[in-house]
Protein backbone atom coordinates (compact mmCIF):
# COMPACT_ATOMS: atom_id res chain seq x y z
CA UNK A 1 -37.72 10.43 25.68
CA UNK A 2 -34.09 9.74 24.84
CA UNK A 3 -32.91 8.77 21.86
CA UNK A 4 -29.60 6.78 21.46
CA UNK A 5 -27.67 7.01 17.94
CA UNK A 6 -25.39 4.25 17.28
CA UNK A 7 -22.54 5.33 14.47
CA UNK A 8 -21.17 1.90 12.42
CA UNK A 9 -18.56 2.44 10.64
CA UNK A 10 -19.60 -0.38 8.17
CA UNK A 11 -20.67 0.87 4.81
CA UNK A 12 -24.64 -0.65 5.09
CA UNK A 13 -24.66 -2.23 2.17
CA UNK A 14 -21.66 -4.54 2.78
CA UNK A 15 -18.83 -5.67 -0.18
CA UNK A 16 -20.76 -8.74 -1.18
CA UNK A 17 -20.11 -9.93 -4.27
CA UNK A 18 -23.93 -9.05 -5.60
CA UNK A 19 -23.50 -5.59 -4.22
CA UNK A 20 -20.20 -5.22 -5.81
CA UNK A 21 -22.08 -6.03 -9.05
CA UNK A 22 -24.76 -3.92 -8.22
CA UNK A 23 -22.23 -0.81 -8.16
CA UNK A 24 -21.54 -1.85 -11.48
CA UNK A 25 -24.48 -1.46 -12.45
CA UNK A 26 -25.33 1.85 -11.05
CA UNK A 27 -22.30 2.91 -13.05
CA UNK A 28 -24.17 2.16 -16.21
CA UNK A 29 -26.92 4.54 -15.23
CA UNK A 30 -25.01 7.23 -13.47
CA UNK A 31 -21.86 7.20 -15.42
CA UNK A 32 -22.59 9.90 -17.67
CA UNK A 33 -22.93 12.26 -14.75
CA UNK A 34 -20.50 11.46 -12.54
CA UNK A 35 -18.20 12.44 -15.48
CA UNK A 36 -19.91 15.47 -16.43
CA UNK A 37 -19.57 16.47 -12.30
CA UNK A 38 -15.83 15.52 -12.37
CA UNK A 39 -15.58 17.31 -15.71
CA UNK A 40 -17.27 20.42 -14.16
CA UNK A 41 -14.94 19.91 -10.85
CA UNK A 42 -12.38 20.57 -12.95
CA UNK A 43 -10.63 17.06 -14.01
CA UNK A 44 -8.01 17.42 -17.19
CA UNK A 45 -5.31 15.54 -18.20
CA UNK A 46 -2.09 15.78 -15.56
CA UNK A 47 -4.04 15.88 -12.72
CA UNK A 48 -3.69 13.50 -9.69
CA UNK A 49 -7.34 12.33 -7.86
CA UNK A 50 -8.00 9.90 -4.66
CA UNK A 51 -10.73 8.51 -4.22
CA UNK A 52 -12.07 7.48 -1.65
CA UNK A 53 -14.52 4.63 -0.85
CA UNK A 54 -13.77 3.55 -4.36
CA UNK A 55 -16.09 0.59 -4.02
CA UNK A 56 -16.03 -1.42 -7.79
CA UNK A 57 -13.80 1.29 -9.02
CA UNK A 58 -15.99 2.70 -11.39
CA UNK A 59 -15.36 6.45 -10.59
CA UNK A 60 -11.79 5.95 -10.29
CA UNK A 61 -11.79 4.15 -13.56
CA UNK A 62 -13.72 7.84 -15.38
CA UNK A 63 -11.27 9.67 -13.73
CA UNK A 64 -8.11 7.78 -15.01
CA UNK A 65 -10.07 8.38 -18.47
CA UNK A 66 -9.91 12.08 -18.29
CA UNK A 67 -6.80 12.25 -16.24
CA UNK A 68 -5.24 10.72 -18.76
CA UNK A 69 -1.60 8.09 -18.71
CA UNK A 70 0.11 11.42 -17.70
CA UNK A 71 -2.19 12.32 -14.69
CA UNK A 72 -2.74 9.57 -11.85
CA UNK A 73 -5.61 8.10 -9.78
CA UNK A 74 -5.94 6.30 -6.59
CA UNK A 75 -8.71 4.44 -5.26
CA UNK A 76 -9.39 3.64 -1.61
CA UNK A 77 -11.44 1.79 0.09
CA UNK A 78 -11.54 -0.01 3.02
CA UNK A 79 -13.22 -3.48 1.80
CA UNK A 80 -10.46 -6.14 0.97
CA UNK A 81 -13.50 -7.58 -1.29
CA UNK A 82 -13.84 -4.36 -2.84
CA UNK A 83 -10.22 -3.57 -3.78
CA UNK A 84 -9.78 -6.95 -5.30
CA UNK A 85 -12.50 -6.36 -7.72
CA UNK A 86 -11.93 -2.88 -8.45
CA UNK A 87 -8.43 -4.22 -8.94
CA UNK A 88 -9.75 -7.34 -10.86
CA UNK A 89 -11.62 -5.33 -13.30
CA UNK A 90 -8.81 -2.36 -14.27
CA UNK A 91 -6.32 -5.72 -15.76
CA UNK A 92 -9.80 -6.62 -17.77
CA UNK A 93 -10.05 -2.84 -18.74
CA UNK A 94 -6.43 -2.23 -19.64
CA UNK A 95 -5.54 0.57 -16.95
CA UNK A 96 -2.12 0.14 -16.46
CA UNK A 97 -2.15 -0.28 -12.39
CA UNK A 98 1.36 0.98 -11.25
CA UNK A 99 0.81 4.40 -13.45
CA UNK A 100 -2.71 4.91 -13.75
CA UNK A 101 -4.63 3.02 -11.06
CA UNK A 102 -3.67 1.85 -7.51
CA UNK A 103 -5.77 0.22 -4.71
CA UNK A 104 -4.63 0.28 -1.40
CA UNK A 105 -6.45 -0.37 1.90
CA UNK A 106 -5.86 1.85 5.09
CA UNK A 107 -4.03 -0.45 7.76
CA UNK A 108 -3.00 0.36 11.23
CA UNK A 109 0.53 -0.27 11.75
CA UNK A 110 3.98 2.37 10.98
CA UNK A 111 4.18 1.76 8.05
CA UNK A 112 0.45 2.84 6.69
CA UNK A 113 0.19 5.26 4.02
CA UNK A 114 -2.75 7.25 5.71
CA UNK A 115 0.14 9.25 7.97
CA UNK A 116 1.33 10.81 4.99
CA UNK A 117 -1.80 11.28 3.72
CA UNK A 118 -3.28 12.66 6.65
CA UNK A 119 -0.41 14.94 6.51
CA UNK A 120 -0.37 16.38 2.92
CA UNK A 121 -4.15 16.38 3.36
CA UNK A 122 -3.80 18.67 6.41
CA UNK A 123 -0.87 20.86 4.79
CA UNK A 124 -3.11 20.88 1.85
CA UNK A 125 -5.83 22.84 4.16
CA UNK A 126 -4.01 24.59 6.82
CA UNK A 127 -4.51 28.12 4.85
CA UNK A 128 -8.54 27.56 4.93
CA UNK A 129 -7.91 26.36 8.69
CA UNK A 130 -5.95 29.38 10.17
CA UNK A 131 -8.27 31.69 7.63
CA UNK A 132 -11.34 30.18 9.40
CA UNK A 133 -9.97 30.08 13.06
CA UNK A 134 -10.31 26.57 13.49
CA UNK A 135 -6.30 26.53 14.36
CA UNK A 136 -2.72 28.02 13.45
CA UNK A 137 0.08 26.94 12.44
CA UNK A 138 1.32 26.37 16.00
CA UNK A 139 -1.38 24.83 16.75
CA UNK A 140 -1.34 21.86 13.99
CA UNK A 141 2.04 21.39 13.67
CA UNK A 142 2.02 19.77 10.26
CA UNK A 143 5.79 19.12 9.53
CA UNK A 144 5.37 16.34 12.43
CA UNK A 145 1.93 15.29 11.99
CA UNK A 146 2.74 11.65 10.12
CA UNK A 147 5.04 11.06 13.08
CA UNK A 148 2.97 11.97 15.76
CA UNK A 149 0.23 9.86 14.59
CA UNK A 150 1.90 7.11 13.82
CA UNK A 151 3.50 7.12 17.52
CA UNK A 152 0.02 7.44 18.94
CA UNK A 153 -2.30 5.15 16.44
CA UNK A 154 0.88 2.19 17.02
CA UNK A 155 1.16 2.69 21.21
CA UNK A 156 -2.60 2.79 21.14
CA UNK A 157 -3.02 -0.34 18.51
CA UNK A 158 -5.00 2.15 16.56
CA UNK A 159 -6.68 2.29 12.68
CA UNK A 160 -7.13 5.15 11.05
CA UNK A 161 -10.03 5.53 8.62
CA UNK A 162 -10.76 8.53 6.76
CA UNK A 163 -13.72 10.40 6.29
CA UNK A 164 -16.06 8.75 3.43
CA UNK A 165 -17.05 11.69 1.67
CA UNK A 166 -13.23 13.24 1.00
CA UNK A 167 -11.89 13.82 -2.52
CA UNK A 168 -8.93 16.09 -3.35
CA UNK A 169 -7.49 16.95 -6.73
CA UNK A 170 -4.25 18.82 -7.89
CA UNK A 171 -2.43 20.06 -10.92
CA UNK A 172 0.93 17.89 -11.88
CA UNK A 173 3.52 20.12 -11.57
């Protein structure tokens, strides 16, 4: 017999306010390790983190805490509900949201943000890539990436959604 797999790209539990709240309070029991696995990932002070599918913010808010005012985290996610309270609830906190904190949504469009960070992500890994095979150089073309995609994802009336399970840290230089 044949089996048919449907992918949604809806996260199953929805943004709902109640689940929103429920996030919240799965912080309150998982908190202490999510910041011991983000300590032992490497976070310090300086650093700059994304994350993404930030939901209520919660692990974006521990990682501005050990990023520290001269480091810088951004949380993603693709809920308008979501952003707003993540975004809600860093004022409340005091996380200063230009330096610290910043929600944005991905959008389809030119001028999205997820070109460029398609891009940098993709710079970011083309050693592992052309160490592994999966392409060269050539092949990837990352100085023209952004543009290219943005080209195709307009013409087609395209949106771009990341991966849910992507994080990426780096040293301040």
């Amino acid at each position: 017999m044949e089996s048919i797999q449907t992918l949604s790209n809806q996260y199953a539990l929805g943004h709902s306010q109640p689940e929103l709240e429920r996030l919240v309070h799965q912080e309150r029991f998982l908190g202490e390790l999510t910041e011991i696995m983000l300590l032992k990932a490497g976070l310090v002070p300086g650093m700059r983190v994304l994350d993404v599918g930030c939901g209520a913010g919660d692990v974006s808010f521990l990682a501005a805490k050990l990023v520290g005012p001269e480091g810088a985290v951004i949380g993603v996610d693709r809920a308008p509900e979501a952003i707003a309270f993540a975004h809600q609830r860093a004022q409340s906190a005091g996380l200063p949201g230009a330096q610290t904190m910043a929600m944005l949504r991905y959008e389809n469009g030119p001028d999205s943000a997820i070109y460029a960070w398609i891009e940098q992500l993709t710079r970011t890994l083309l050693p592992l890539m052309q160490q592994t095979g999966v392409a060269t150089a050539e092949e990837v073309q990352v100085d023209t990436l952004a543009g290219r995609m943005r080209q195709e994802a307009v013409e087609k009336g395209c949106t771009l959604i990341t991966p849910p399970l992507v994080a990426a840290w780096a040293r301040k230089e």
